[in-house]
N, C-alpha and C. Protein backbone atom coordinates (compact mmCIF):
# COMPACT_ATOMS: atom_id res chain seq x y z
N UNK A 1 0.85 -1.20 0.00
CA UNK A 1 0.00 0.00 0.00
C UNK A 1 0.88 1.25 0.00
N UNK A 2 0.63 2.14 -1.04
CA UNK A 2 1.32 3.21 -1.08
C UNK A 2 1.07 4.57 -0.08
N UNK A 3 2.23 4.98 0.43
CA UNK A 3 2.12 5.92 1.56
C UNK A 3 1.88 7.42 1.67
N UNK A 4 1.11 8.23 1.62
CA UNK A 4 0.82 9.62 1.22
C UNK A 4 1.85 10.48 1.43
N UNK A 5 1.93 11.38 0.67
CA UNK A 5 3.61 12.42 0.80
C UNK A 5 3.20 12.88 2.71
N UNK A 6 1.73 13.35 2.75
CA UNK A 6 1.32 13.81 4.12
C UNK A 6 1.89 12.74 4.90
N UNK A 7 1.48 11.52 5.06
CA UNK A 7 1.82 10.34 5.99
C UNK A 7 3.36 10.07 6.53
N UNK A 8 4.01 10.51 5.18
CA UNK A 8 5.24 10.04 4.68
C UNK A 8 5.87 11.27 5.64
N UNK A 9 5.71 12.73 5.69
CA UNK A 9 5.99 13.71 6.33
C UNK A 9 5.92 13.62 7.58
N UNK A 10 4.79 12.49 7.55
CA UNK A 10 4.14 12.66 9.36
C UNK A 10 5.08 11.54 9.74
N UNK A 11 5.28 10.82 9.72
CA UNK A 11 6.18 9.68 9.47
C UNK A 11 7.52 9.93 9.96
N UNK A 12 8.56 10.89 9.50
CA UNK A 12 9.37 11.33 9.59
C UNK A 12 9.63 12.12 10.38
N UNK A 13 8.75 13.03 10.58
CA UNK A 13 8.65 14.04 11.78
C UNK A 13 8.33 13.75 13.50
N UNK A 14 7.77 12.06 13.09
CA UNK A 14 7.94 11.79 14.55
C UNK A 14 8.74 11.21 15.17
N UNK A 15 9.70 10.32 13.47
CA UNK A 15 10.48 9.83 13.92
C UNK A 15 11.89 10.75 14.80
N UNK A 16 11.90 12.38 14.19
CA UNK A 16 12.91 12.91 14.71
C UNK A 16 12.30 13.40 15.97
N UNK A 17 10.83 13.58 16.49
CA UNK A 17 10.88 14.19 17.68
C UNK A 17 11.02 13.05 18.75
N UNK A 18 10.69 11.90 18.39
CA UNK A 18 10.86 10.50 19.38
C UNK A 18 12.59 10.33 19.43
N UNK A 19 13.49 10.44 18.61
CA UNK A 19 14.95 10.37 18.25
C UNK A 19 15.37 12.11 19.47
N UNK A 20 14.34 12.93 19.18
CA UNK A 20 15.41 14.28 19.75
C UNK A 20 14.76 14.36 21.31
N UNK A 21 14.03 13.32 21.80
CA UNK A 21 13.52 12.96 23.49
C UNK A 21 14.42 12.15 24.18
N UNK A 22 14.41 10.66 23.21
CA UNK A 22 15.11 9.85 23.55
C UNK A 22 16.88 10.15 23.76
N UNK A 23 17.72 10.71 22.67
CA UNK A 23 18.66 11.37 22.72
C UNK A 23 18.97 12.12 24.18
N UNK A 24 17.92 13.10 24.25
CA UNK A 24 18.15 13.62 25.55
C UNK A 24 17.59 12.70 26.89
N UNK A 25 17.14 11.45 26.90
CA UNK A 25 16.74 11.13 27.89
C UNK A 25 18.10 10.04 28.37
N UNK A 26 18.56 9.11 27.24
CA UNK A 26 19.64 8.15 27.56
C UNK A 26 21.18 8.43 27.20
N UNK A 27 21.13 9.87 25.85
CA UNK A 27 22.52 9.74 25.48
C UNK A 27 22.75 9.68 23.76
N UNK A 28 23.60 9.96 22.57
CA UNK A 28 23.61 9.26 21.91
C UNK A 28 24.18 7.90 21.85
N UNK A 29 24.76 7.67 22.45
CA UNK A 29 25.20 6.06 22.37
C UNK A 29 24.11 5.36 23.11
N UNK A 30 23.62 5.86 23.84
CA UNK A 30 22.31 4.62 24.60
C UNK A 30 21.02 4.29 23.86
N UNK A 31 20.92 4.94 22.58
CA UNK A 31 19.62 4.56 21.92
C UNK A 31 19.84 4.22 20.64
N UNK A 32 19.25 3.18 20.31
CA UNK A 32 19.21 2.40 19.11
C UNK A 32 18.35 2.45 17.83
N UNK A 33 18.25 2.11 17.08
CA UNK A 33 17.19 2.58 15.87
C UNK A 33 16.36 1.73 15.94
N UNK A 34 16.12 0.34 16.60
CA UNK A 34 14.88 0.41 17.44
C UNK A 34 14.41 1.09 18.43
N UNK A 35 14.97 1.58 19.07
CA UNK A 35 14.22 2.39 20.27
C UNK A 35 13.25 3.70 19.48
N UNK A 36 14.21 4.34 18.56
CA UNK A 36 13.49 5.59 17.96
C UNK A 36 12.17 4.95 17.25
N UNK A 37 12.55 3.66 16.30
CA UNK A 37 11.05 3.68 15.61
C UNK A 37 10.30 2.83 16.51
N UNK A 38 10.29 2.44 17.21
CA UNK A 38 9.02 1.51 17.92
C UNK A 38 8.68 2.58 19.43
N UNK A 39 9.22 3.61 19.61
CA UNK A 39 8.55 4.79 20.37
C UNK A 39 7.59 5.78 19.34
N UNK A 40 8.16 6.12 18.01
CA UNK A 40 7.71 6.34 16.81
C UNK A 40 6.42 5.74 16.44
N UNK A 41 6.28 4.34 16.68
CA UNK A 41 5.31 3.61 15.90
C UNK A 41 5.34 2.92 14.92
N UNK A 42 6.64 2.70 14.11
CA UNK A 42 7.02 2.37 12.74
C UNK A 42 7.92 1.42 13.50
N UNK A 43 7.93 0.72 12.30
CA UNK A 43 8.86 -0.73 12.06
C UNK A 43 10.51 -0.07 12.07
N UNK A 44 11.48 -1.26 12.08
CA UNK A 44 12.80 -0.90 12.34
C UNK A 44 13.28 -0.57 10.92
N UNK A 45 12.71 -1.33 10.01
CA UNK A 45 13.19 -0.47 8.58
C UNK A 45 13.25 0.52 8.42
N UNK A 46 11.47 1.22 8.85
CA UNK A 46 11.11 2.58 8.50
C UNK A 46 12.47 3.47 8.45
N UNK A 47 13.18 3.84 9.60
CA UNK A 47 13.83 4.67 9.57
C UNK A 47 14.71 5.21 8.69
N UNK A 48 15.39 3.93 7.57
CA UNK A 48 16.29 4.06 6.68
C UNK A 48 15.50 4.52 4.96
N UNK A 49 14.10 4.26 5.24
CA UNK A 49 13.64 5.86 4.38
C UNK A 49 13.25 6.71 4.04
N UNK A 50 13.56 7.49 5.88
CA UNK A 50 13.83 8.99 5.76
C UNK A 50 15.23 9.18 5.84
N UNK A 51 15.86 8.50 6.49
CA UNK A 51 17.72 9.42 6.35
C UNK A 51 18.27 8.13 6.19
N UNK A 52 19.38 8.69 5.64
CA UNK A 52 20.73 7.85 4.94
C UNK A 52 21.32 7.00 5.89
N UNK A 53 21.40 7.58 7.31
CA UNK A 53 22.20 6.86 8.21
C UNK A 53 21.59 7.08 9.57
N UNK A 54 22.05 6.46 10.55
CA UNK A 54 21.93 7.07 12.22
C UNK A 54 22.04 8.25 12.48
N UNK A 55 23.33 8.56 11.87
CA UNK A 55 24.30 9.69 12.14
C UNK A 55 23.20 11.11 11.79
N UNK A 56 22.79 10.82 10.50
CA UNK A 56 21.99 12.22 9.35
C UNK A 56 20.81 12.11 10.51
N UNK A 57 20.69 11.06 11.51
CA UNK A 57 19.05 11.24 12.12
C UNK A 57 19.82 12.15 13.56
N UNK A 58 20.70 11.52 13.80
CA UNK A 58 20.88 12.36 15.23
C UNK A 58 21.28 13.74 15.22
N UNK A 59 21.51 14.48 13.77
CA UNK A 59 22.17 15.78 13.73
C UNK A 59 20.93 16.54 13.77
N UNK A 60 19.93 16.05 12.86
CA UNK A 60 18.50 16.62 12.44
C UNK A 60 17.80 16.60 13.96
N UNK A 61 17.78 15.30 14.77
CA UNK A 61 17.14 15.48 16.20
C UNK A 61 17.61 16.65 16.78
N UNK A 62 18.98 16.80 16.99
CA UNK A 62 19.85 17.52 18.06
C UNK A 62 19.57 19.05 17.77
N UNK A 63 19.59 19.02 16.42
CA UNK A 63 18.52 20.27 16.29
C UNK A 63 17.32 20.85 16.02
N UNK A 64 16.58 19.78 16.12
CA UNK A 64 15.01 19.66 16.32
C UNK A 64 15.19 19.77 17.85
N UNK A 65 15.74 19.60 18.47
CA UNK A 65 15.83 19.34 19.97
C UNK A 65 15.63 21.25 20.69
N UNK A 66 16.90 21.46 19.47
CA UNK A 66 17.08 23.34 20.23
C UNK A 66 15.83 24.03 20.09
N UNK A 67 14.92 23.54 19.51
CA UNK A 67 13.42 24.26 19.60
C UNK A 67 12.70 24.49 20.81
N UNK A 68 13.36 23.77 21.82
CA UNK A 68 13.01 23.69 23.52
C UNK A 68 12.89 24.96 23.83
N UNK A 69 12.36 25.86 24.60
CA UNK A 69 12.57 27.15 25.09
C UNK A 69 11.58 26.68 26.18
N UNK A 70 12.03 27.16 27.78
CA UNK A 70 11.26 27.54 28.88
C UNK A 70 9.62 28.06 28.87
N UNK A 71 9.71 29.39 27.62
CA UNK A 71 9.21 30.16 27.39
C UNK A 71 8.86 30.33 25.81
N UNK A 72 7.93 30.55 25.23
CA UNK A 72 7.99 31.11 23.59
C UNK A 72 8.77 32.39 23.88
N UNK A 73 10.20 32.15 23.60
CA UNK A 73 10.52 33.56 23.24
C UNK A 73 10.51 34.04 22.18
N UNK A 74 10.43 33.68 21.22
CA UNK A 74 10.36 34.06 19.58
C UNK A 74 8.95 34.71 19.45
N UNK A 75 8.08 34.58 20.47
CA UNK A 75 6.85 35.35 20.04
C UNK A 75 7.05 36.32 20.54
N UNK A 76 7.80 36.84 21.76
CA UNK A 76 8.11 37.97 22.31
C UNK A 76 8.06 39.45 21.48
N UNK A 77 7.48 40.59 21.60
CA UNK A 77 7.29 41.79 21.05
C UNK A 77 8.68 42.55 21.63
N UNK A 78 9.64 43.32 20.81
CA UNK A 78 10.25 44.35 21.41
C UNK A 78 9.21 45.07 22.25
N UNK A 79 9.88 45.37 23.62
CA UNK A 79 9.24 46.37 24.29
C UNK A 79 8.03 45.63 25.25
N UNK A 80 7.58 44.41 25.01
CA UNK A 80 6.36 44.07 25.24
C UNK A 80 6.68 43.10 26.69
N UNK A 81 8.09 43.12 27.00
CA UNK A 81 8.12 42.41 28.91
C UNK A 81 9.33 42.92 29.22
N UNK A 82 9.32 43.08 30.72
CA UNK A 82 10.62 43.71 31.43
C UNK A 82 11.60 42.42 30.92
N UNK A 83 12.35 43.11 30.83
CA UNK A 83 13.94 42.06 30.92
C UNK A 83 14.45 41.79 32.17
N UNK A 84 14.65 42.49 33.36
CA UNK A 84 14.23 41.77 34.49
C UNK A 84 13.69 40.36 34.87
N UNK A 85 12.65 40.59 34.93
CA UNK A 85 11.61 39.78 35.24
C UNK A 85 11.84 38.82 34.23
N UNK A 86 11.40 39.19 32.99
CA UNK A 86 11.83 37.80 31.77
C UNK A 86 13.40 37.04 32.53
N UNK A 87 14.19 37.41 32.65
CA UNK A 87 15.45 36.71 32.82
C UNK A 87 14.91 35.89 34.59
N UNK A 88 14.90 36.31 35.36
CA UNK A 88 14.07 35.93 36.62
C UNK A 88 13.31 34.65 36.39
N UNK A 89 12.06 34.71 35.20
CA UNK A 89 11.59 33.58 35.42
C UNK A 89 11.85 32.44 34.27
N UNK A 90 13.01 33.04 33.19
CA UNK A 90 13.73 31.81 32.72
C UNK A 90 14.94 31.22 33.21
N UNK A 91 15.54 31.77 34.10
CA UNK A 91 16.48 31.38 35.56
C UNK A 91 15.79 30.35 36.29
N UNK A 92 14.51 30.82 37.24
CA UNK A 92 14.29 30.02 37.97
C UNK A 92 13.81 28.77 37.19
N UNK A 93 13.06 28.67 36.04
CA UNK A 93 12.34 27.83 35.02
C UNK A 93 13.55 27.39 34.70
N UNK A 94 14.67 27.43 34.59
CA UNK A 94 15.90 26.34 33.58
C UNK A 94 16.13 25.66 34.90
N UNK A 95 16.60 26.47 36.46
CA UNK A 95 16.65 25.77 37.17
C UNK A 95 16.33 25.44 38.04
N UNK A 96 15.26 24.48 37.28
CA UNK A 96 13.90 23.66 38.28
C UNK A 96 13.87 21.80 38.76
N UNK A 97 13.35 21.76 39.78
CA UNK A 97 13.48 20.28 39.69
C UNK A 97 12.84 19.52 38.64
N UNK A 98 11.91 20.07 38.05
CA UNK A 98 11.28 19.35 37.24
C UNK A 98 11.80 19.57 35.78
N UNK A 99 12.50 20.57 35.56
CA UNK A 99 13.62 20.62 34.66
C UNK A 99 14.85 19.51 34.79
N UNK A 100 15.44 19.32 36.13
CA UNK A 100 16.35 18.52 36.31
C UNK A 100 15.43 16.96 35.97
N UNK A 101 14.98 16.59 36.48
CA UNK A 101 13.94 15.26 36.20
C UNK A 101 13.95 14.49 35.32
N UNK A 102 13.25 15.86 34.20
CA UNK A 102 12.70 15.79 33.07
C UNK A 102 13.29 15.92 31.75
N UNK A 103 14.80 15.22 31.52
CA UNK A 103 15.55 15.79 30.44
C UNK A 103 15.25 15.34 29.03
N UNK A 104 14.65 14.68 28.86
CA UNK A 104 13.76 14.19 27.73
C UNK A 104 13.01 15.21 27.25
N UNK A 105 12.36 16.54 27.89
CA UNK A 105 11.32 16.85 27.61
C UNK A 105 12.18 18.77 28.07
N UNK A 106 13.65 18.54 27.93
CA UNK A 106 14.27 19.76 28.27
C UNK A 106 15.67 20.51 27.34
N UNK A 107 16.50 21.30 27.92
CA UNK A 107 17.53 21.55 27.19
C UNK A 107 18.40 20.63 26.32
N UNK A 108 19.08 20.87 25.06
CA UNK A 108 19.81 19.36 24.78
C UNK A 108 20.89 19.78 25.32
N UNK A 109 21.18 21.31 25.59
CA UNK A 109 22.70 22.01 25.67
C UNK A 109 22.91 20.79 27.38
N UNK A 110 22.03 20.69 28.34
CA UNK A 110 22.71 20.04 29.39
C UNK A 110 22.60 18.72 29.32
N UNK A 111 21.68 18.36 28.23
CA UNK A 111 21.64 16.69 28.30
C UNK A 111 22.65 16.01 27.11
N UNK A 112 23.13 17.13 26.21
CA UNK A 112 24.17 16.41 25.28
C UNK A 112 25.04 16.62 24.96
N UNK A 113 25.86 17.74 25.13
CA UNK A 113 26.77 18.80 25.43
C UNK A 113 27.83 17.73 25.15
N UNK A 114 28.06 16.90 26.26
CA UNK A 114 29.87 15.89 26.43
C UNK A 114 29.84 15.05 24.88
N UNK A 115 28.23 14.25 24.46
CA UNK A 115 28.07 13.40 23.62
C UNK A 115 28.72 14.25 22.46
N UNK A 116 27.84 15.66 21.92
CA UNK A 116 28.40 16.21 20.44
C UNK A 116 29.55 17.03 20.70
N UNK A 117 30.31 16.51 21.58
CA UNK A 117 31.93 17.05 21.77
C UNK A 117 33.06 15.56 20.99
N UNK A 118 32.02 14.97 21.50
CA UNK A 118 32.90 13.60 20.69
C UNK A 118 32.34 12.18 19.65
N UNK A 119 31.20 13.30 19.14
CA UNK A 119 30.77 12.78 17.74
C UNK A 119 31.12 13.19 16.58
N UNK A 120 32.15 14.06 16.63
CA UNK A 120 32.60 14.37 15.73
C UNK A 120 32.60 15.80 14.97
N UNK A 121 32.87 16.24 13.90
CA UNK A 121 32.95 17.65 13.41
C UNK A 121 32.04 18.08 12.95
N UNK A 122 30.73 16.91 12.35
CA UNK A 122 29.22 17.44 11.55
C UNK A 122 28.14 17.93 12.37
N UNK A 123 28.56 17.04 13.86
CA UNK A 123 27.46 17.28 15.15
C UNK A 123 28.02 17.99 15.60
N UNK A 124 29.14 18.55 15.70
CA UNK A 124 29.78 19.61 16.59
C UNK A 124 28.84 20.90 15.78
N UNK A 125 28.88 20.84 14.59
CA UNK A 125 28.70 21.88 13.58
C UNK A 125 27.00 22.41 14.20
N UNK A 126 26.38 20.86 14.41
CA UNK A 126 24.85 21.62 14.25
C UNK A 126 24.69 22.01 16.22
N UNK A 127 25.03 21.22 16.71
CA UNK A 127 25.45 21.95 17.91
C UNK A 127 25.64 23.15 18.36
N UNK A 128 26.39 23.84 17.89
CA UNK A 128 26.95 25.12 17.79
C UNK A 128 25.88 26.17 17.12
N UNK A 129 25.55 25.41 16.55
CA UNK A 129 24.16 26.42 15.57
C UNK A 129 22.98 26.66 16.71
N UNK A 130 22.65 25.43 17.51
CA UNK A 130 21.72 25.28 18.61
C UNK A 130 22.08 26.10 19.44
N UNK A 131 23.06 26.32 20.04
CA UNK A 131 23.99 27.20 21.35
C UNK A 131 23.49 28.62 20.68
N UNK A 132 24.39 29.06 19.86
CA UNK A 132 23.94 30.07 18.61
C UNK A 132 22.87 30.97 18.86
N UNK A 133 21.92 30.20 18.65
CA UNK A 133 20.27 30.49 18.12
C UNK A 133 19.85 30.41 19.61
N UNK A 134 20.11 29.77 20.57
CA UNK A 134 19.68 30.14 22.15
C UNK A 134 20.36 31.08 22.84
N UNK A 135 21.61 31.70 22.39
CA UNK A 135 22.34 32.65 22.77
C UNK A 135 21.74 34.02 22.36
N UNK A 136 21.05 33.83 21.38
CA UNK A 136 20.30 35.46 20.43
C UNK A 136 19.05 35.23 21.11
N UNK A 137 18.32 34.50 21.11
CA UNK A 137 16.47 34.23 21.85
C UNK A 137 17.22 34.90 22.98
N UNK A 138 17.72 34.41 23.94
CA UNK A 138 18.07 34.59 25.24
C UNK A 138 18.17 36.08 25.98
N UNK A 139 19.01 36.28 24.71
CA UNK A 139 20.26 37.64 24.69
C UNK A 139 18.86 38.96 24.26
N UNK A 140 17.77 38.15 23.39
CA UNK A 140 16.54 39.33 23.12
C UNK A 140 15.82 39.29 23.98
N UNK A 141 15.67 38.55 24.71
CA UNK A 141 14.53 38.25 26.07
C UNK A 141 14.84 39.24 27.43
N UNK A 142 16.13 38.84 27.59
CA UNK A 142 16.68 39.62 28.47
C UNK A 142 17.54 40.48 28.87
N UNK A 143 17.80 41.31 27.38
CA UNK A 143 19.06 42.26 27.41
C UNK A 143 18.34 43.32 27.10
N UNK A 144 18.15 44.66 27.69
CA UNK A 144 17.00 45.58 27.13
C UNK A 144 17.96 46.28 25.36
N UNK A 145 19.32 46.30 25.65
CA UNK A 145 19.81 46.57 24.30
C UNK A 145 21.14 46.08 24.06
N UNK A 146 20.50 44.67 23.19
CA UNK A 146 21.40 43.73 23.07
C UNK A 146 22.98 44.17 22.05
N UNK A 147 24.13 44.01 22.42
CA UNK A 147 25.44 44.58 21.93
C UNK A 147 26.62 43.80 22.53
N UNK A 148 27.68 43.93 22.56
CA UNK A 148 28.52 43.11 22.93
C UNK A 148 28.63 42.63 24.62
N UNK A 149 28.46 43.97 25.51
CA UNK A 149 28.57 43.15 26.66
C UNK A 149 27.48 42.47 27.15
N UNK A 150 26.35 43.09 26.26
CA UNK A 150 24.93 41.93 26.64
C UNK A 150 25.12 40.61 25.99
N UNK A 151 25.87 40.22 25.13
CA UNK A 151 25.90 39.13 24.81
C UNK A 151 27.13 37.97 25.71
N UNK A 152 27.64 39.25 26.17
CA UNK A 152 28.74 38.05 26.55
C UNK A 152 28.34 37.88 28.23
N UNK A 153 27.32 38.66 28.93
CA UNK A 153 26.35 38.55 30.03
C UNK A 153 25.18 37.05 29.89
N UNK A 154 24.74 37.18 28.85
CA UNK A 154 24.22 36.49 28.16
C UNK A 154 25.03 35.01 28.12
N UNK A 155 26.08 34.83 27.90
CA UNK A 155 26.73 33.67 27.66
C UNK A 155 27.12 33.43 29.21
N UNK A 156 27.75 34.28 29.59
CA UNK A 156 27.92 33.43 31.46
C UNK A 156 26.51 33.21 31.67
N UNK A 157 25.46 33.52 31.70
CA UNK A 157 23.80 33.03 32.36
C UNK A 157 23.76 31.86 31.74
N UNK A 158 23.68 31.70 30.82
CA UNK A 158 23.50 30.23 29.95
C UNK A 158 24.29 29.45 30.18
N UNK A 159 25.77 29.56 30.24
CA UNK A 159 26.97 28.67 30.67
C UNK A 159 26.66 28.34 32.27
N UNK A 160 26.40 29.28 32.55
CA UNK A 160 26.57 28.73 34.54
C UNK A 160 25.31 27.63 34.62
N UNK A 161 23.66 28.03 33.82
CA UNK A 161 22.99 27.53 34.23
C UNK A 161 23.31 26.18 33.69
N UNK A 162 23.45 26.14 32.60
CA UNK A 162 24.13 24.45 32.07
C UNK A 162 24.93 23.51 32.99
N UNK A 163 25.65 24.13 33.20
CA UNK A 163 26.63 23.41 34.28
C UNK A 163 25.71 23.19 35.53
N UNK A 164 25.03 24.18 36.09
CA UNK A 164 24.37 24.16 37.54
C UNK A 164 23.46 22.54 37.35
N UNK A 165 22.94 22.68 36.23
CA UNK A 165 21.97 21.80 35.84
C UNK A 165 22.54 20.48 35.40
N UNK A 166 23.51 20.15 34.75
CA UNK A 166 24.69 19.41 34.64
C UNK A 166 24.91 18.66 35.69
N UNK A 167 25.43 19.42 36.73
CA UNK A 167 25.93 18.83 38.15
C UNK A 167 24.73 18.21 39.14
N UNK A 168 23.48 18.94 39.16
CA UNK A 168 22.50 18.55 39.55
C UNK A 168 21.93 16.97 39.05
N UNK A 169 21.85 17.17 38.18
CA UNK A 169 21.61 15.86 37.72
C UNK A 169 22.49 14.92 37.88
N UNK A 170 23.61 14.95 37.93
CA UNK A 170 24.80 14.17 38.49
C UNK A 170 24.70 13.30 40.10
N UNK A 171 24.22 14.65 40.55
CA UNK A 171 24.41 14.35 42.21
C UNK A 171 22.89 13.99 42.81
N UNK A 172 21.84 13.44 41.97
CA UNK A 172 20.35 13.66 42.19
C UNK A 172 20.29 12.48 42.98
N UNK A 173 20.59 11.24 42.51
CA UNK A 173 20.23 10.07 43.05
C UNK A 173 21.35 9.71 44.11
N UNK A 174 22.34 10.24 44.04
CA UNK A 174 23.19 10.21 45.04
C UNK A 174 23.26 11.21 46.20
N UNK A 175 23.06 12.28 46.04
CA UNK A 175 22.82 12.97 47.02
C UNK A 175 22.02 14.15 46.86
N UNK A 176 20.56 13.85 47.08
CA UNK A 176 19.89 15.10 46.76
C UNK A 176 19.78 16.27 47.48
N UNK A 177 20.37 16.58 48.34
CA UNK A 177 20.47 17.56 49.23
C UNK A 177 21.08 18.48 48.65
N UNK A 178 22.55 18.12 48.31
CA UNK A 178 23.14 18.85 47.45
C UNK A 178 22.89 19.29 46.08
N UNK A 179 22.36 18.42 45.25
CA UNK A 179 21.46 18.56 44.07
C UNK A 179 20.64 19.90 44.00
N UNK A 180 19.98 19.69 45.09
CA UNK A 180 18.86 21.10 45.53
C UNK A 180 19.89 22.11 45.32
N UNK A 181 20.73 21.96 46.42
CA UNK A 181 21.43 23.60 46.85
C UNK A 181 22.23 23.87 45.62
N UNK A 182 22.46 23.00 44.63
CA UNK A 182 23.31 23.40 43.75
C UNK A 182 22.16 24.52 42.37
N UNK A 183 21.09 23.98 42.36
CA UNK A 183 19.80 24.59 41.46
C UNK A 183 19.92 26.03 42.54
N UNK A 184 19.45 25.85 43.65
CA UNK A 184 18.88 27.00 44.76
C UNK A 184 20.25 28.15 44.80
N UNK A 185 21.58 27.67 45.14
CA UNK A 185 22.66 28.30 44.58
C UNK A 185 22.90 29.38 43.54
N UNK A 186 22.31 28.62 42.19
CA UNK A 186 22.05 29.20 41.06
C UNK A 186 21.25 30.25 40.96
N UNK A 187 20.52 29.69 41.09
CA UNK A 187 19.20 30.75 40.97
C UNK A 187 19.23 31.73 41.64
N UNK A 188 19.83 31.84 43.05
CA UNK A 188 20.07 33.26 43.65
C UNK A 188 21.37 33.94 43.15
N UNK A 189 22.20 33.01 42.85
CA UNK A 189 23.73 34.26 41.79
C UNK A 189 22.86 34.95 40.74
N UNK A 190 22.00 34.16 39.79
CA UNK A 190 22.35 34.61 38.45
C UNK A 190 21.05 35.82 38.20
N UNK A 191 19.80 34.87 39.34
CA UNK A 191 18.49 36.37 39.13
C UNK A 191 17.91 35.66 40.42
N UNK A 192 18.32 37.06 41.43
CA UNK A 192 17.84 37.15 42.73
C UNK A 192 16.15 37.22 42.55
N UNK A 193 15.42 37.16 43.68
CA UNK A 193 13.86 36.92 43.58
C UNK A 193 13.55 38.43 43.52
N UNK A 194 12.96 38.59 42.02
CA UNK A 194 12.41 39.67 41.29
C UNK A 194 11.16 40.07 42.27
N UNK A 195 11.22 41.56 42.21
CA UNK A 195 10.49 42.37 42.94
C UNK A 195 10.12 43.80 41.88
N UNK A 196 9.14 43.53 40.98
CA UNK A 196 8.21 44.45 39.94
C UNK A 196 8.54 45.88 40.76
N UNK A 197 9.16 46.80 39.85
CA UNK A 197 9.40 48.02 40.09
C UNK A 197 8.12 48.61 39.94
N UNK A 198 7.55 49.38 40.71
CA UNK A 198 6.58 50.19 41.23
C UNK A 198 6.94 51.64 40.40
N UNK A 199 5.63 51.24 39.76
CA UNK A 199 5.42 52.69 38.64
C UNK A 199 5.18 54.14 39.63
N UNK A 200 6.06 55.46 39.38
CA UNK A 200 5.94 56.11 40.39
C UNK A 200 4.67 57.23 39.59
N UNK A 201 4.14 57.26 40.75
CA UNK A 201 2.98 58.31 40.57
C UNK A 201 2.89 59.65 39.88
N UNK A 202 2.99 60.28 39.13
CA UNK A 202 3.26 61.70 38.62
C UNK A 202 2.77 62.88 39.83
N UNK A 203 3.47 63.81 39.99
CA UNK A 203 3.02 64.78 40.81
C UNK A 203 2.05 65.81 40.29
N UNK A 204 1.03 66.06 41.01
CA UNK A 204 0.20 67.06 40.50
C UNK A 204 0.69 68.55 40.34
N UNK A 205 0.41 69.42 39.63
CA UNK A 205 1.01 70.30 39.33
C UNK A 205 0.17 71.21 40.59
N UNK A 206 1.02 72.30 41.08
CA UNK A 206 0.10 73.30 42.26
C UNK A 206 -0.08 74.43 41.10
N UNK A 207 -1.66 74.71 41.56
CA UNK A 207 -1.89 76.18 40.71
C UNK A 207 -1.85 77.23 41.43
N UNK A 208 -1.19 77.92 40.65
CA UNK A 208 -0.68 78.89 41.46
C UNK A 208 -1.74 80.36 41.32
């Protein structure tokens, strides 16, 4: 039975969002091309015709993956939320327990980071594009006028929280106490608990 270009699309597209969960939930080396198509729904063939190889599926996931945001920031209006506050509650939102938990369903920058350091130069490539493109969302969300030292402000917030989140997950099942304080840590260096600046009243004019 012949397969509709629609089907065939749909087909493919789940195979990379089941490939860019799984990726972040076990690793690239821990998941197999059964695991992607029978979470998928499709047979173990399926996979070989949409991409050429493993490899062409995990570059396409890893950046199907960077579509993750806390927040829609891409719908964001210039002008239309404090940068404050925006940075505040994508701080506390990156470092959350249920962020730590949930890495399947979170950043790839903390769940795959070590893997596309040593897959080589094509995944390094789309990697970098992901970092990239979350460094500019980020850098517009919460820099009121984004330029060089907002960007490189921008890159310590994102770098620390990676790591914070990194280590957390490390130390979760082994010692969650520390786990906590290492998120709770974070979150008070990078955006202390936001307090909405109070619009000041205009003074009435005295007639004289």
């Amino acid at each position: 039975m012949k397969v509709s270009k629609a089907q065939t699309a749909e087909n493919r597209a789940g195979i990379v969002e089941a490939a860019a969960r799984l990726y972040r939930e076990k690793g690239l080396g821990g998941v197999g091309v059964s695991d992607i198509t029978r979470d998928a729904g499709l047979t173990h063939g399926g996979l070989y015709r949409h991409f050429e190889s493993k490899d062409a599926l995990a570059r396409e996931a890893c950046l199907r993956a960077f579509d993750w945001t806390i927040t829609p920031l891409d719908r964001l209006k210039d002008g239309a939320h404090d940068p404050a506050e925006m940075l505040h509650a994508l701080v506390h939102g990156y470092l959350s327990t249920e962020h730590r938990d949930h890495p399947g369903e979170g950043c790839p920058a903390a769940a795959l980071a070590v893997d596309a350091a040593r897959a080589g130069p094509e995944m390094s490539e789309v990697f970098a594009q992901g970092v990239e493109r979350n460094i500019q969302r980020f850098a517009r969300a919460t820099t009121p006028a984004p330029d060089a030292a907002g960007r490189a402000d921008t890159i310590h917030v994102l770098a620390s929280m990676v790591g914070a989140l990194v280590l957390s997950r490390a130390t979760a099942a082994g010692n969650p106490a520390l786990s906590e304080e290492i998120l709770a840590t974070l979150r008070a260096q990078l955006a202390p608990e936001f307090k909405p600046r109070l619009k000041s009243t205009p003074k009435s004019k005295t007639k004289r």
